[in-house]
Protein backbone atom coordinates (compact mmCIF):
# COMPACT_ATOMS: atom_id res chain seq x y z
CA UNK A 1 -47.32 -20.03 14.77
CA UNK A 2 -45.33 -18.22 12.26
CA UNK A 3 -41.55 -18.02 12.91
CA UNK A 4 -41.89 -14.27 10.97
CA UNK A 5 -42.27 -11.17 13.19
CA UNK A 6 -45.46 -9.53 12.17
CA UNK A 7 -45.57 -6.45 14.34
CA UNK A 8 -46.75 -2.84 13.44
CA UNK A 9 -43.81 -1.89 11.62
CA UNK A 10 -43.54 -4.85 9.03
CA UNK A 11 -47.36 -4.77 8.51
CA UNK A 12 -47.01 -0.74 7.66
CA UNK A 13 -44.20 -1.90 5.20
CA UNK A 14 -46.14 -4.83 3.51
CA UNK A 15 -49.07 -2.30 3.44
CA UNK A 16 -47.20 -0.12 1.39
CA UNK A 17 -47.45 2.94 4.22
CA UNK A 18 -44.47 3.96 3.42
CA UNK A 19 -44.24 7.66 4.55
CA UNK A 20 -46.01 6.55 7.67
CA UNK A 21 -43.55 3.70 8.28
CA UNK A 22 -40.33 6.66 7.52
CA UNK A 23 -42.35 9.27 10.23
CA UNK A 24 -42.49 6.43 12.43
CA UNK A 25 -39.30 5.68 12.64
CA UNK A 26 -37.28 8.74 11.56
CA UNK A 27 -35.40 9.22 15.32
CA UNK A 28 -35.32 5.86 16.15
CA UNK A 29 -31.14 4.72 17.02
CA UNK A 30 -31.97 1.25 15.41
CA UNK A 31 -34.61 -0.56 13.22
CA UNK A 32 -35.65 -3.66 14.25
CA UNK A 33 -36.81 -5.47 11.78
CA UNK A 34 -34.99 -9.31 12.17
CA UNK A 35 -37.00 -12.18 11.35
CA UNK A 36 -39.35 -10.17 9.60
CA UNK A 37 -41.98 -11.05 6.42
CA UNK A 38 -40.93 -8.62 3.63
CA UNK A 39 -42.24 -11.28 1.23
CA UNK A 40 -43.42 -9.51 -1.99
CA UNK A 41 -43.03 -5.59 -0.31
CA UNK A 42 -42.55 -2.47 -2.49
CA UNK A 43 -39.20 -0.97 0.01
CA UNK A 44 -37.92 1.04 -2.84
CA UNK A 45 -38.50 4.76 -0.39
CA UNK A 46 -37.92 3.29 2.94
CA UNK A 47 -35.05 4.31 4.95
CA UNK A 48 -33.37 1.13 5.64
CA UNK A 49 -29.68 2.20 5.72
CA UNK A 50 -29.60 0.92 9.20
CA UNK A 51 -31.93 -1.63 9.65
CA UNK A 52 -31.35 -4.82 11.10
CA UNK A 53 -32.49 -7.23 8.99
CA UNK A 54 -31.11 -10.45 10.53
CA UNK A 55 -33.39 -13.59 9.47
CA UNK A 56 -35.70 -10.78 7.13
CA UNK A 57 -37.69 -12.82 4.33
CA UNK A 58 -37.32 -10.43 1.31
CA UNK A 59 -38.69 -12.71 -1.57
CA UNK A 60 -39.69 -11.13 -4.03
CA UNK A 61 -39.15 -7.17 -2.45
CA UNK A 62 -38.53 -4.01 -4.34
CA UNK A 63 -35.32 -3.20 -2.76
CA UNK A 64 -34.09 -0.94 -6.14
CA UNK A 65 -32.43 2.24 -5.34
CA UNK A 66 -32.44 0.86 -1.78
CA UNK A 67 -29.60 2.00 1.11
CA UNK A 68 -28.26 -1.25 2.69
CA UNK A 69 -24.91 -0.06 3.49
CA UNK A 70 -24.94 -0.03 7.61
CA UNK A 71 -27.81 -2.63 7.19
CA UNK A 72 -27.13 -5.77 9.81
CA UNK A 73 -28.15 -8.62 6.40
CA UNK A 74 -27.07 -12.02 8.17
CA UNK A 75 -29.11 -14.70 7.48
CA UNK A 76 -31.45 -12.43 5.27
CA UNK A 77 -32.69 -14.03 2.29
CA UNK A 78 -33.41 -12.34 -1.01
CA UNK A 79 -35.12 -14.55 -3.29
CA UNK A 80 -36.28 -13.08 -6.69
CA UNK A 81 -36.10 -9.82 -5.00
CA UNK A 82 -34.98 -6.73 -7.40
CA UNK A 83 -32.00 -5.30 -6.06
CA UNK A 84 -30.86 -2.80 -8.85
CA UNK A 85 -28.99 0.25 -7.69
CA UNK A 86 -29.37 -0.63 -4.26
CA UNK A 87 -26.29 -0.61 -1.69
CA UNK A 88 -25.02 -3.76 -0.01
CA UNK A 89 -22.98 -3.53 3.58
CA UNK A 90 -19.20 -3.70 2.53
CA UNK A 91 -18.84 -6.82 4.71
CA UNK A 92 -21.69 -9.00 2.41
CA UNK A 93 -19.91 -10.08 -1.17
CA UNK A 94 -21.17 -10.17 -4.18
CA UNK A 95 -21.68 -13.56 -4.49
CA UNK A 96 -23.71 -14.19 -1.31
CA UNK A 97 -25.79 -11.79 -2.83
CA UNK A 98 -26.33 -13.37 -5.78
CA UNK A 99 -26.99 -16.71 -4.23
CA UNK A 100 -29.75 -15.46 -2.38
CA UNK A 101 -30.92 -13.57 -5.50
CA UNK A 102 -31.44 -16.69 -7.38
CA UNK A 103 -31.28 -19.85 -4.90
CA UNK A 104 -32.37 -18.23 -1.80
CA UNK A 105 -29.97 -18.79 0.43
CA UNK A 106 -29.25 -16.69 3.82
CA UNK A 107 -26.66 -14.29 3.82
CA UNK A 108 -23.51 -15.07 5.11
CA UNK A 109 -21.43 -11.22 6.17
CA UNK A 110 -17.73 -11.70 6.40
CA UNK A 111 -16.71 -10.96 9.89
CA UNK A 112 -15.82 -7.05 10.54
């Protein structure tokens, strides 16, 4: 059993249905996607600005460009991912970032 969350959302994201993925969840309050397999997915036109990505697997994503800023990132990891001109939460520094960039570690967010 896979400790990943697999449900419609993530698999609309991994299939690249992006506009279907946005329409889906344009009203929603919050975006649920903790614990979920983002391995290898192309996220550079999804609105993610205030997803909760606790315990996502982004190895490998296309995060560029991406809005992270009111994004929940603890214990999101970020392996290889590309991450150019995308924004961070204000509460995860830059070098948590950059360890998960290139050793994989989870995120650790400063306390608010």
């Amino acid at each position: 059993m896979s400790k990943f969350k697999e449900g419609p959302l993530v698999l609309m994201l991994r299939d690249g249905e992006v506009e279907q993925f946005n329409a889906s969840t344009r009203k929603t309050e919050t975006l649920d996607l903790s614990n979920a397999n983002l391995r290898g997915a192309d996220l550079r036109h999804v609105d993610l600005h205030k997803a909760d990505l606790r315990g996502a697997y982004c190895h490998s994503a296309d995060l560029r460009g991406v809005d992270l800023s009111q994004a929940n990132l603890e214990g999101a990891s970020f392996h290889r991912a590309r991450v150019s001109g995308a924004y961070f939460p204000a509460n995860v520094p830059g070098e948590e970032i950059k360890m998960s960039l290139e050793l994989g570690t989870r995120i650790r967010c400063r306390p608010a």
